[in-house]
C-alpha atoms as a PDB file:
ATOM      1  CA  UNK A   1       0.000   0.000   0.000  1.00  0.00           C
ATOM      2  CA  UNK A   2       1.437   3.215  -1.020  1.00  0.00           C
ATOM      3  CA  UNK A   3       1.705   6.058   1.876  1.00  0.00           C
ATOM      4  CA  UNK A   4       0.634   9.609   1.561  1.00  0.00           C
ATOM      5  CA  UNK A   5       3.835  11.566   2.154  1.00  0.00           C
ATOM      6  CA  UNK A   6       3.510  13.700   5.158  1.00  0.00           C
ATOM      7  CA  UNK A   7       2.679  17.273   4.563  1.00  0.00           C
ATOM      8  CA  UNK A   8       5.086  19.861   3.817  1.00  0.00           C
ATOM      9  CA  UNK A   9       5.196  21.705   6.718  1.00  0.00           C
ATOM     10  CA  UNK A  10       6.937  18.983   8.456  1.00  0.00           C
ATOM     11  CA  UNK A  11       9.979  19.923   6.371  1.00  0.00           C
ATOM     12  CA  UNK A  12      10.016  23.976   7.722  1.00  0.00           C
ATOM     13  CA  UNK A  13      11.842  21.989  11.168  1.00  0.00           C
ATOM     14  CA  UNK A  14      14.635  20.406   8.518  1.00  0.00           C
ATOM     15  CA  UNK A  15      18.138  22.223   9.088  1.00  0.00           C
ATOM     16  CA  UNK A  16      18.428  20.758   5.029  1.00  0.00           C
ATOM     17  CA  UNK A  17      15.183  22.381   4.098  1.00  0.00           C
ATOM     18  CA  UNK A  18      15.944  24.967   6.055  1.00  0.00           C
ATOM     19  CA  UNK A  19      14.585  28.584   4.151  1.00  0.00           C
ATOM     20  CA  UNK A  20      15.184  31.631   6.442  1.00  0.00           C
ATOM     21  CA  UNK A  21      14.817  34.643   4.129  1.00  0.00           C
ATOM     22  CA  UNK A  22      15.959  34.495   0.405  1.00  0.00           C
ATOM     23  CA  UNK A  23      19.807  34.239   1.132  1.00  0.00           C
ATOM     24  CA  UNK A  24      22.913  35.412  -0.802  1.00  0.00           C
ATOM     25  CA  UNK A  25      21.799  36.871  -4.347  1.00  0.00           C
ATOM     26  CA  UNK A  26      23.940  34.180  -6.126  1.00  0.00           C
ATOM     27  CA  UNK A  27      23.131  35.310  -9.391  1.00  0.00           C
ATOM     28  CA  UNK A  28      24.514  38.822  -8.726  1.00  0.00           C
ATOM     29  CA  UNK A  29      27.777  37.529  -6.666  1.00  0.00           C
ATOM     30  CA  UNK A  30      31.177  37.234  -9.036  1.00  0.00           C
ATOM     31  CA  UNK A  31      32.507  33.706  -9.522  1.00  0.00           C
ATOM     32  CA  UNK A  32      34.998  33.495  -7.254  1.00  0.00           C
ATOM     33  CA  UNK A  33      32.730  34.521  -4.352  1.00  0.00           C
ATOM     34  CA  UNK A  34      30.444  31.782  -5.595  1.00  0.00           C
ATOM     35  CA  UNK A  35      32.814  29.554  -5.275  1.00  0.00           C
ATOM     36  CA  UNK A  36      34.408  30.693  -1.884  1.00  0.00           C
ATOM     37  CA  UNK A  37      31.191  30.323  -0.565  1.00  0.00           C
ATOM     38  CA  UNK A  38      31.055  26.584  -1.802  1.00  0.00           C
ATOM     39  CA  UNK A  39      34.130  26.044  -0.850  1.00  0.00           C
ATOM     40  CA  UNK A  40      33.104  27.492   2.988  1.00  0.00           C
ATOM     41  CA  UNK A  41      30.506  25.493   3.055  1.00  0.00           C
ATOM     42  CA  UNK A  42      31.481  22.231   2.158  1.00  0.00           C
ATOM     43  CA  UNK A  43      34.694  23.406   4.418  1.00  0.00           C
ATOM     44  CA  UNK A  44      31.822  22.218   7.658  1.00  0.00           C
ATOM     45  CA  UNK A  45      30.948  19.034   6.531  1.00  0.00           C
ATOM     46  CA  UNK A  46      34.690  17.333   7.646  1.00  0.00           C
ATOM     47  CA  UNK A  47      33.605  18.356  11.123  1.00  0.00           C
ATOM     48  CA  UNK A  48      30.099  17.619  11.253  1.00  0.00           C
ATOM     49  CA  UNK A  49      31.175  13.977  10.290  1.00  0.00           C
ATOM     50  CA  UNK A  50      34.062  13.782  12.903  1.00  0.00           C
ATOM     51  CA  UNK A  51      31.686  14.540  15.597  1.00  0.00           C
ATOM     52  CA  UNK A  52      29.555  11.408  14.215  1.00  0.00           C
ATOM     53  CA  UNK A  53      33.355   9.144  15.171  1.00  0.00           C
ATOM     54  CA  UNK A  54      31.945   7.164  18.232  1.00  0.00           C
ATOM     55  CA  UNK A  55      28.844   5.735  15.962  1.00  0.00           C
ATOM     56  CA  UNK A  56      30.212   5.483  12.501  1.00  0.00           C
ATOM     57  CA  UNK A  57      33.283   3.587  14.847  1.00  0.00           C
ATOM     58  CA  UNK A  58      30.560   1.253  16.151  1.00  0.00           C
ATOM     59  CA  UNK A  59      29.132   0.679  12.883  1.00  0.00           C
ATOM     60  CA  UNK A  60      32.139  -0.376  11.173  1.00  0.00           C
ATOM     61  CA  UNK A  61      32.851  -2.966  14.113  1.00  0.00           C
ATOM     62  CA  UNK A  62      29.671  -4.347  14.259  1.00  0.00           C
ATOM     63  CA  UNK A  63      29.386  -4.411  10.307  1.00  0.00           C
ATOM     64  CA  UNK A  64      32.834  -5.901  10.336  1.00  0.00           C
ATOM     65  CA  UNK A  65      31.695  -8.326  12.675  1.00  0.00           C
ATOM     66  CA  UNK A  66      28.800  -9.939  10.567  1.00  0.00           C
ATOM     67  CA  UNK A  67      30.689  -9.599   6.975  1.00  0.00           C
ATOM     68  CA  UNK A  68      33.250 -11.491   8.709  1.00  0.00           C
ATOM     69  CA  UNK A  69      30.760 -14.392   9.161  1.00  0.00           C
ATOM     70  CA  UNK A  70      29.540 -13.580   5.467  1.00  0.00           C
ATOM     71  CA  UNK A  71      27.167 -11.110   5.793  1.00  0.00           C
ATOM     72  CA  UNK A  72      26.363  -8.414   3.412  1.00  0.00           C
ATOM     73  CA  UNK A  73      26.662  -4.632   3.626  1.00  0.00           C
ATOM     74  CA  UNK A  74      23.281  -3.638   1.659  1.00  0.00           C
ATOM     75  CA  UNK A  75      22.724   0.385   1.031  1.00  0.00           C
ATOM     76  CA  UNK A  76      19.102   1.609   0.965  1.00  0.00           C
ATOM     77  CA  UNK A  77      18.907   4.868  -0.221  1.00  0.00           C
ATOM     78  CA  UNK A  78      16.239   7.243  -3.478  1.00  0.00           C
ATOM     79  CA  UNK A  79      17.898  10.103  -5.611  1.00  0.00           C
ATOM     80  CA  UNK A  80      21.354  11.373  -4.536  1.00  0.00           C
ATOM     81  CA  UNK A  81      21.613   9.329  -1.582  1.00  0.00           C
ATOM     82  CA  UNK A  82      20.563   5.904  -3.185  1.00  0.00           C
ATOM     83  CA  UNK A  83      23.355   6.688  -5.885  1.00  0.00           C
ATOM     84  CA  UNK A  84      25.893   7.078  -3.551  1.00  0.00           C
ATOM     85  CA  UNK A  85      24.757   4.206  -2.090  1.00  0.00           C
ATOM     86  CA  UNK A  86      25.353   2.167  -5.129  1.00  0.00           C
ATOM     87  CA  UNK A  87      28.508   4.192  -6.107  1.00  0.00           C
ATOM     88  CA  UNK A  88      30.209   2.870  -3.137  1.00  0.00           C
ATOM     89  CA  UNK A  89      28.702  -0.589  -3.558  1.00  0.00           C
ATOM     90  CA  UNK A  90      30.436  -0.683  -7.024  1.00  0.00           C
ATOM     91  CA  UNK A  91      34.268   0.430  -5.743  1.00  0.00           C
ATOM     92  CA  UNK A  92      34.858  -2.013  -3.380  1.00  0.00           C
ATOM     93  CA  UNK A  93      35.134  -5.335  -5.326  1.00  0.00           C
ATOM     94  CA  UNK A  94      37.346  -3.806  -7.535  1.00  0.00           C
ATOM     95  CA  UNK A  95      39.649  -2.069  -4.789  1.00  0.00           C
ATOM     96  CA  UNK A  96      39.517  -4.689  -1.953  1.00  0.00           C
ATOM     97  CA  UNK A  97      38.714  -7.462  -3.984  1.00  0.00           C
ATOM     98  CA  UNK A  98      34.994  -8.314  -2.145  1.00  0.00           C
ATOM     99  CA  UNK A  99      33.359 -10.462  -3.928  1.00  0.00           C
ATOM    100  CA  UNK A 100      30.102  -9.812  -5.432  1.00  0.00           C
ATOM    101  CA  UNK A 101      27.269  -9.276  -3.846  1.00  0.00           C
ATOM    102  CA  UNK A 102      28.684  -8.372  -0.869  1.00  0.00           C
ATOM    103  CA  UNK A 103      27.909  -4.476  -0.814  1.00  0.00           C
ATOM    104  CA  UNK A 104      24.766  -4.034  -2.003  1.00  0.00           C
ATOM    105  CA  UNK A 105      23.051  -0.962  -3.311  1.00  0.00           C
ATOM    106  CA  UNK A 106      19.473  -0.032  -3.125  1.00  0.00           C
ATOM    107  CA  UNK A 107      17.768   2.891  -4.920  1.00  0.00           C
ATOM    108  CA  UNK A 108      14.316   3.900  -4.809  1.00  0.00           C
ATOM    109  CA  UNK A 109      12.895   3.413  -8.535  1.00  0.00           C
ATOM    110  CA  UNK A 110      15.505   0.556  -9.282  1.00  0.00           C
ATOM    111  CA  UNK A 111      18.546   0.404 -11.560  1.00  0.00           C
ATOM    112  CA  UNK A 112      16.773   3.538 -13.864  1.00  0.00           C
ATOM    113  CA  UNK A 113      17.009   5.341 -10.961  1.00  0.00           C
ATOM    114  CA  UNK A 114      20.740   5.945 -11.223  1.00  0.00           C
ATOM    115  CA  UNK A 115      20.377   7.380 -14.329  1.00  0.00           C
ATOM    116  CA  UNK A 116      17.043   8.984 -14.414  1.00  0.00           C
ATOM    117  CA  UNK A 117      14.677  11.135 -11.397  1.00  0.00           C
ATOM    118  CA  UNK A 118      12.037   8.627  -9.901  1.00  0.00           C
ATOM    119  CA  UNK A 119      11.240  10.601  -7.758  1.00  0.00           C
ATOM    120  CA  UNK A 120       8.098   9.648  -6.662  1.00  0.00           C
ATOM    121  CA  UNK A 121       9.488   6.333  -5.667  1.00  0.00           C
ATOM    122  CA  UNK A 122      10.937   7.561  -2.156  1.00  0.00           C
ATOM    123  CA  UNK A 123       7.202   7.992  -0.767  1.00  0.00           C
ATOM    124  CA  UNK A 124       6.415   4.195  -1.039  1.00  0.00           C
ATOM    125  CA  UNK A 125       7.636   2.402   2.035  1.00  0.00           C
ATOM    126  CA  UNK A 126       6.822  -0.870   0.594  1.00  0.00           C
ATOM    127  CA  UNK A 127       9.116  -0.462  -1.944  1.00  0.00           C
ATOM    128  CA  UNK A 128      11.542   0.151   0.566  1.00  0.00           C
ATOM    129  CA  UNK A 129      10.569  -3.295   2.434  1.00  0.00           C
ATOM    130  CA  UNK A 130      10.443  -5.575  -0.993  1.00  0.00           C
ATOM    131  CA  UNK A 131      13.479  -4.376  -2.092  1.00  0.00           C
ATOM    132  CA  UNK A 132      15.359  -5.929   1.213  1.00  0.00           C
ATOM    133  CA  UNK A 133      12.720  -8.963   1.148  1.00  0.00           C
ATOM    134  CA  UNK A 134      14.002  -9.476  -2.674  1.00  0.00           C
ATOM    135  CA  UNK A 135      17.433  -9.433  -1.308  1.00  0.00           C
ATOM    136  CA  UNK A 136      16.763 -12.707   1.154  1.00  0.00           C
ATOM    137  CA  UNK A 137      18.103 -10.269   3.902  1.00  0.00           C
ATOM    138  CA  UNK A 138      19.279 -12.082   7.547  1.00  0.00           C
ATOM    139  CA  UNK A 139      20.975 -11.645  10.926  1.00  0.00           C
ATOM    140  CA  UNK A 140      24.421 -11.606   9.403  1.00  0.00           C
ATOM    141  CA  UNK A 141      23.202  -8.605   6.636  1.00  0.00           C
ATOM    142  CA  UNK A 142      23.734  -4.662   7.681  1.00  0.00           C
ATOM    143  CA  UNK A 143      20.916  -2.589   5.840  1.00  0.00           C
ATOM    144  CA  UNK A 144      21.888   1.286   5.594  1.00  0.00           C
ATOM    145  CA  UNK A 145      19.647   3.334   5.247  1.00  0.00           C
ATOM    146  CA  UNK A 146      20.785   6.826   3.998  1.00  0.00           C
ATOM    147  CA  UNK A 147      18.391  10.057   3.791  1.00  0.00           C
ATOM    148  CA  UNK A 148      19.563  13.150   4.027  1.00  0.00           C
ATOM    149  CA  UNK A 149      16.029  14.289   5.379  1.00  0.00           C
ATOM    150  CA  UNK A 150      15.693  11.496   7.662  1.00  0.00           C
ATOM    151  CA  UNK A 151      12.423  10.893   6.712  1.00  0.00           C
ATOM    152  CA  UNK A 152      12.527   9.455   3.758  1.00  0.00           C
ATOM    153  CA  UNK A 153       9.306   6.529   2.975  1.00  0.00           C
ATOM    154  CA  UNK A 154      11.164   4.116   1.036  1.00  0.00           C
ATOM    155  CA  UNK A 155      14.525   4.012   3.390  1.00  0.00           C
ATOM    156  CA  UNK A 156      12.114   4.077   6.196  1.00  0.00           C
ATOM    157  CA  UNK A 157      10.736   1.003   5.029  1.00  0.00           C
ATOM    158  CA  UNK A 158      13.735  -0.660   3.891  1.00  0.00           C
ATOM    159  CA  UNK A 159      15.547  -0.573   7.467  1.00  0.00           C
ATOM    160  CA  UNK A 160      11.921  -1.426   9.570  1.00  0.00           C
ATOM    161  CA  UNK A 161      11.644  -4.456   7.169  1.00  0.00           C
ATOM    162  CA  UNK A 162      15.798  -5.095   7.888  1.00  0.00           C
ATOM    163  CA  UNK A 163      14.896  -4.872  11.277  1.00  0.00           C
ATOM    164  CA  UNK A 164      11.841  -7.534  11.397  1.00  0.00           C
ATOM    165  CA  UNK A 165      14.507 -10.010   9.440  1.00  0.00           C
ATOM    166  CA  UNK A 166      16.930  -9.760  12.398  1.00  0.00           C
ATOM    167  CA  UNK A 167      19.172  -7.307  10.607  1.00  0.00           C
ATOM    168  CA  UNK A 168      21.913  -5.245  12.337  1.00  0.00           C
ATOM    169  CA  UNK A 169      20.251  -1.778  10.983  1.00  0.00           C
ATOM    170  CA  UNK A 170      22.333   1.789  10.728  1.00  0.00           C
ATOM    171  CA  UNK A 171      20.671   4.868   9.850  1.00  0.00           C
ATOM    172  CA  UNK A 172      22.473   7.408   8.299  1.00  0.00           C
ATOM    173  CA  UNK A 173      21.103  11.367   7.777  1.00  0.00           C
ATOM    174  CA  UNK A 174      21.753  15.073   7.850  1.00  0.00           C
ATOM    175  CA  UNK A 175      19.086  16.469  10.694  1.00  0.00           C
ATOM    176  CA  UNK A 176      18.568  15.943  13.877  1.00  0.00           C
ATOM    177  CA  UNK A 177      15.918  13.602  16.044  1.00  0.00           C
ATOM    178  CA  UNK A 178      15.027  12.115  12.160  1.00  0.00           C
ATOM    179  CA  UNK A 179      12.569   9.236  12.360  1.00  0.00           C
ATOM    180  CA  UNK A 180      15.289   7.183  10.484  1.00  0.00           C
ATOM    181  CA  UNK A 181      17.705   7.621  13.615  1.00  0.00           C
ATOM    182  CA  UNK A 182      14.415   6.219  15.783  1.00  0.00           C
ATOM    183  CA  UNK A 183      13.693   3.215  13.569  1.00  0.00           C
ATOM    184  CA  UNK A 184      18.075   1.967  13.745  1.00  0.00           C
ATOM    185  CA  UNK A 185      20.159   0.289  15.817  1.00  0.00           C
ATOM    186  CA  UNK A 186      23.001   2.798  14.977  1.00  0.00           C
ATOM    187  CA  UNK A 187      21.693   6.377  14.227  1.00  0.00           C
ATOM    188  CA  UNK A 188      24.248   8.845  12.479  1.00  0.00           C
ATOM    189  CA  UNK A 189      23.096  12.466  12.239  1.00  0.00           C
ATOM    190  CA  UNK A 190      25.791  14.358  10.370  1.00  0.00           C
ATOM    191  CA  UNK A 191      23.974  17.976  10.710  1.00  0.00           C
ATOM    192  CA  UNK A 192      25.912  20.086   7.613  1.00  0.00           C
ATOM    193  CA  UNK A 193      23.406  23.136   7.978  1.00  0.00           C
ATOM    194  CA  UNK A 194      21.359  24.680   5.683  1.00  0.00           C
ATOM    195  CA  UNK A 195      22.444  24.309   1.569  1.00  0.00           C
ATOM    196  CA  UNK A 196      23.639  26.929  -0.807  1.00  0.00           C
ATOM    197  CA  UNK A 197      20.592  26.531  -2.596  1.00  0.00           C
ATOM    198  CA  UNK A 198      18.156  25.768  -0.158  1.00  0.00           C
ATOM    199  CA  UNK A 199      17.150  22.450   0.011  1.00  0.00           C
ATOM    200  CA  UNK A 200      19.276  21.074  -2.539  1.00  0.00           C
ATOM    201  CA  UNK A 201      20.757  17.715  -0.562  1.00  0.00           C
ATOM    202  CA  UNK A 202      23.058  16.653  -3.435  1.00  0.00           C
ATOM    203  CA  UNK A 203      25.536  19.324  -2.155  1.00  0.00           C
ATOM    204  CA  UNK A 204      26.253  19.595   1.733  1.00  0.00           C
ATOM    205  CA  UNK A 205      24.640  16.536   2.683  1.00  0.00           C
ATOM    206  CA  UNK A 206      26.099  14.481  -0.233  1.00  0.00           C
ATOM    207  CA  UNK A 207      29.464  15.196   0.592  1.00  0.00           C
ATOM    208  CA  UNK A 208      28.712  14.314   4.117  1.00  0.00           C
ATOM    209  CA  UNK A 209      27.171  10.885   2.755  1.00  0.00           C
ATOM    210  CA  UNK A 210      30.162  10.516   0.386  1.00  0.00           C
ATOM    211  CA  UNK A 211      32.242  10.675   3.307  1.00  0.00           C
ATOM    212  CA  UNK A 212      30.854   8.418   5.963  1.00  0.00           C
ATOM    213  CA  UNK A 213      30.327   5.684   3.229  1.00  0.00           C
ATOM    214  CA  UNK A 214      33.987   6.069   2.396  1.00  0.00           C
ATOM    215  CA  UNK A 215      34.823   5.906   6.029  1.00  0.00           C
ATOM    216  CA  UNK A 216      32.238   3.168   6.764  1.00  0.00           C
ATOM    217  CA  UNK A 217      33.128   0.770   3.849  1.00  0.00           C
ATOM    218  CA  UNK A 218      36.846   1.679   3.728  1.00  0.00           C
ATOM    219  CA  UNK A 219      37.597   0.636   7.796  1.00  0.00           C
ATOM    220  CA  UNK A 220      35.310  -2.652   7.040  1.00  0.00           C
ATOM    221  CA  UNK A 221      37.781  -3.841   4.749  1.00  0.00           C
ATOM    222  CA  UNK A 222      40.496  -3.123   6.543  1.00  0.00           C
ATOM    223  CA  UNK A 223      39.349  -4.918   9.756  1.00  0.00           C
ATOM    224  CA  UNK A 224      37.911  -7.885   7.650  1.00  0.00           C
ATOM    225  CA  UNK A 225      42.081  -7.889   6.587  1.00  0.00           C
ATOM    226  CA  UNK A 226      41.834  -6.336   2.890  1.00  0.00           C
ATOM    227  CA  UNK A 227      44.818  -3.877   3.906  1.00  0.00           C
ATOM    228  CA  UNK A 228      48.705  -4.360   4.611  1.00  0.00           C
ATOM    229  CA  UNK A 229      49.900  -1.421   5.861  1.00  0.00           C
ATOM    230  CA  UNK A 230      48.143   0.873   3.830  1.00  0.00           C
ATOM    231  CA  UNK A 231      48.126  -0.808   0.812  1.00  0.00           C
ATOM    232  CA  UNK A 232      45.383  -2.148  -0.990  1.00  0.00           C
ATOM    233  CA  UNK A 233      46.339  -5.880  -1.404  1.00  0.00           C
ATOM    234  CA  UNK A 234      43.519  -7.531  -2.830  1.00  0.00           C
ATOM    235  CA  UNK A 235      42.812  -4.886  -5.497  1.00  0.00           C
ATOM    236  CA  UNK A 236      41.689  -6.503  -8.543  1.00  0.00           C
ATOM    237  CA  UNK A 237      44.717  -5.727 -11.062  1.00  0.00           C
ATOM    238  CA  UNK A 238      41.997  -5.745 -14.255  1.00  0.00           C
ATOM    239  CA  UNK A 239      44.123  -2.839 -16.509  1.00  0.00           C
ATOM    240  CA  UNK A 240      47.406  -1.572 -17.009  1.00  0.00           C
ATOM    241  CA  UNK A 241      47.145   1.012 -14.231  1.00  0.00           C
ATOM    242  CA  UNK A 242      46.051  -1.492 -11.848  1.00  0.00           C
ATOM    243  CA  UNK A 243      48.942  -3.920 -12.691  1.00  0.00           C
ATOM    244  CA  UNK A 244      51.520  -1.033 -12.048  1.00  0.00           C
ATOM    245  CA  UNK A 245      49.763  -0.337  -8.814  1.00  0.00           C
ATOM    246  CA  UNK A 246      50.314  -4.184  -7.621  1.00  0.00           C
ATOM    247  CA  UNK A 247      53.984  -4.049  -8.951  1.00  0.00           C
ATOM    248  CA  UNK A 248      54.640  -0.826  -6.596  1.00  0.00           C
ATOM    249  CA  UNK A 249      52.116  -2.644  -3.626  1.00  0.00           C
ATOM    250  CA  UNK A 250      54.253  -5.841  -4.169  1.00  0.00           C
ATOM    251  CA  UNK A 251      58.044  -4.007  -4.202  1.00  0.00           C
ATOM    252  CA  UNK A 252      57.074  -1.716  -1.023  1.00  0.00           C
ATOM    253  CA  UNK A 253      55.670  -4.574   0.987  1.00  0.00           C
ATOM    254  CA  UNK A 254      58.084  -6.851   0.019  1.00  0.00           C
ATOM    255  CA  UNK A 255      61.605  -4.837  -0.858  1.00  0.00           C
ATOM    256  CA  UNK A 256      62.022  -7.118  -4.346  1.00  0.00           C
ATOM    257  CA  UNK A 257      62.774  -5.635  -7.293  1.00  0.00           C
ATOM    258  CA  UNK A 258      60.266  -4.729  -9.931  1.00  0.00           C
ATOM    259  CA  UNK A 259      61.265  -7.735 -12.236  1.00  0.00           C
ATOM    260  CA  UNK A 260      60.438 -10.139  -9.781  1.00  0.00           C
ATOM    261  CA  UNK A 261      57.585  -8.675  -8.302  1.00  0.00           C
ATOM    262  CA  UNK A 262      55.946  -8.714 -11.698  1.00  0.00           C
ATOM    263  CA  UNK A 263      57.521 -12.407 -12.488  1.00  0.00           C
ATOM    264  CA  UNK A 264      55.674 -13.813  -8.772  1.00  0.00           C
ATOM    265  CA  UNK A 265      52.515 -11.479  -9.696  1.00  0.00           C
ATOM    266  CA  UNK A 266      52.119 -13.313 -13.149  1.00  0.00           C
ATOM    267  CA  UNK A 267      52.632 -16.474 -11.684  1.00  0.00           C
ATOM    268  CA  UNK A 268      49.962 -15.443  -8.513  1.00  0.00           C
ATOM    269  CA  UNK A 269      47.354 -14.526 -11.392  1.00  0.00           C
ATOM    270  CA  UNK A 270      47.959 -10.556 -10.154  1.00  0.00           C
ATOM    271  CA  UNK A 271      46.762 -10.983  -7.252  1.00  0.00           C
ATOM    272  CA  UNK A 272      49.295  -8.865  -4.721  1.00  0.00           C
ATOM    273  CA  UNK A 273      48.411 -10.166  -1.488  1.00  0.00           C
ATOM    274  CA  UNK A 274      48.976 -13.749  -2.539  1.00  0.00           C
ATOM    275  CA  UNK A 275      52.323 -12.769  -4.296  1.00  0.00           C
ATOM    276  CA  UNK A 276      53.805 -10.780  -0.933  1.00  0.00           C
ATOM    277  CA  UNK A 277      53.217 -13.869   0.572  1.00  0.00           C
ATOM    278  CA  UNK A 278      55.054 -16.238  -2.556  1.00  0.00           C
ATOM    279  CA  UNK A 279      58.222 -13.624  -1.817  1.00  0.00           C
ATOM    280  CA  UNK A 280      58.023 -13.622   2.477  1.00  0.00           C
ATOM    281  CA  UNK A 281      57.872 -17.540   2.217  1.00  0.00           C
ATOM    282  CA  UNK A 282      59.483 -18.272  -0.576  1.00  0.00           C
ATOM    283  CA  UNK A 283      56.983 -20.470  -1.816  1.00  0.00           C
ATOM    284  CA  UNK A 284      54.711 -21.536  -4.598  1.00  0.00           C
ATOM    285  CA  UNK A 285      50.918 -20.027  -5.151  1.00  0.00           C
ATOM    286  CA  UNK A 286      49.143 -23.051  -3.689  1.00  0.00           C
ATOM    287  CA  UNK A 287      51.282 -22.679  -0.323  1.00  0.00           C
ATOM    288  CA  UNK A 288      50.885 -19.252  -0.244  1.00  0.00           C
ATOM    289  CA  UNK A 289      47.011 -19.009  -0.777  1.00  0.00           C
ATOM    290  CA  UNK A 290      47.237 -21.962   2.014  1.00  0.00           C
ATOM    291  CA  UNK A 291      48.984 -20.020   4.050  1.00  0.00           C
ATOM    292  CA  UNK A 292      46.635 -17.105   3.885  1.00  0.00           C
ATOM    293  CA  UNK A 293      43.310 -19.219   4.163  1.00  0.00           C
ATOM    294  CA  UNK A 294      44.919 -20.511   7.442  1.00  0.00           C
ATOM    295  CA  UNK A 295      45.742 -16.686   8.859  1.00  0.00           C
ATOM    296  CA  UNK A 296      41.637 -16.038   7.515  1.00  0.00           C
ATOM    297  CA  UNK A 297      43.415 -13.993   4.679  1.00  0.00           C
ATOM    298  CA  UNK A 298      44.915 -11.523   7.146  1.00  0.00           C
ATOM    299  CA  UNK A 299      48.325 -10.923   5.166  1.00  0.00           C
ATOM    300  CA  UNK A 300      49.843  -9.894   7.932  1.00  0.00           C
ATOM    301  CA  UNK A 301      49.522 -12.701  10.057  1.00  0.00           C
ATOM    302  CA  UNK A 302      51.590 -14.352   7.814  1.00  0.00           C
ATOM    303  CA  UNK A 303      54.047 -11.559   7.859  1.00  0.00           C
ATOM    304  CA  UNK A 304      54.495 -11.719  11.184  1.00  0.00           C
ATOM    305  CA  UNK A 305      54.594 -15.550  11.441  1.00  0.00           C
ATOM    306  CA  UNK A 306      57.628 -15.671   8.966  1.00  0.00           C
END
């Protein structure tokens, strides 16, 4: 059953919705005012997110925990936020070698979505709860759900249904006391203020989102052992670029020389976490990728064992 969306008024209390006045004459300001005042703006956001550390720190812990046991990290998200969700979904495989299906995204309209306004999608909740009921969602799956608003039908619906499953739920917006921080087991409120052009959420408070979804996803990998160091040793070396990249990875973890770091990467299919380990042991593929898969693919486990 589709839901009336609530009436506008209830956005006047939104610090995103926020209109107080007309503001700045931006048509009538020179460029590089216009883009000072960007620049200031977005300049806030960094902070508003580090004040968000002690539950975006318990959210990648918890998440961590459950994709550790082979749970899934599923976005729910309509219009700029359900695109970020999915943009985020898309990196990881590809720079921490996930596998797929692991980080999921969820927009509000579907796949046209990403491309194309749906916009009237994001006042269905139902949407919201079929979408994560299409997924086969469980106790070991994190659903979250992003909306700048907070208030948002179709995320609202996503995360209640996540919830009902037995799903470890994190709700992630840019106001205060939001009904989507109520409905969670891990609210985080990034409050960015009022936008540039009032209202407009794909500025302020998608730079926030950008950022905590970096944060969020990034630190999952590297707790679920994705990282060495800092390097990014299960990237999937697909192009020329990337191949280079696991040379350098494989030469700074390692000290060999470029030759034989590309010589052991050919022979470990490019993959650089299971070539660092061919070099440190001295050893073939098969005893390396045994010797991860008995340190749970922590590379440096093995490392340290040598």
């Amino acid at each position: 059953m589709t839901r009336t969306p609530p009436p506008s008024a209830s956005l006047d209390a939104l610090v995103t919705e926020r209109i107080d006045g007309i503001g700045p004459m931006l048509d009538a300001l020179p460029t590089t005012d216009l883009v000072r005042l960007m620049n200031d703006g977005d300049a806030a956001v960094a902070g508003a997110v580090r004040q968000q550390t002690p539950a975006l720190a318990a959210a990648v812990d918890a998440v961590a925990a459950r994709m550790a046991s082979g749970g899934r990290l599923i976005y729910a998200g309509a219009g700029t936020s359900g695109r970020l969700g999915i943009l985020d979904a898309s990196e990881i495989p590809p720079t921490f070698g996930a596998l797929p299906g692991q980080v999921v995204g969820l927009i509000a309209g579907g796949p046209r979505a990403v491309t194309d306004a749906v916009e009237a999608a994001e006042d269905n909740p139902e949407l919201g709860r079929a979408d994560v009921d299409a997924l086969d969602a469980g106790a070991l799956d994190t659903v979250v759900g992003i909306a700048s608003s907070g208030r948002t039908p179709y995320v609202l619906g996503a995360v209640r249904r996540a919830a009902e499953l037995g799903c470890l739920t994190v709700g992630l917006s840019c106001n205060a006391g939001a009904p989507l921080s109520a409905a969670v087991d891990i609210p985080l409120e990034v409050v960015v203020g009022e936008e540039i052009v009032r209202g407009s959420t794909r500025l302020r408070a998608g730079t926030a989102t950008k950022m905590v979804l970096n944060t969020l996803s990034t630190l999952v990998m590297v707790r679920l052992g994705k990282t060495y160091g800092s390097l990014m040793v299960d990237v999937q070396a697909t192009n020329d670029k990337l191949r280079q990249r696991a040379v350098r990875i494989v030469t700074t973890a390692t000290g060999a020389d470029e030759r034989t770091a590309r010589r052991v990467l050919e022979a470990a299919g490019w993959h650089a976490k299971t070539a660092i380990a061919m070099v440190a042991l001295d050893c073939d593929r098969d005893t390396a990728r045994a010797a991860l898969a008995a340190a749970s693919d922590r590379l440096g486990s093995v490392m340290e064992g040598h």
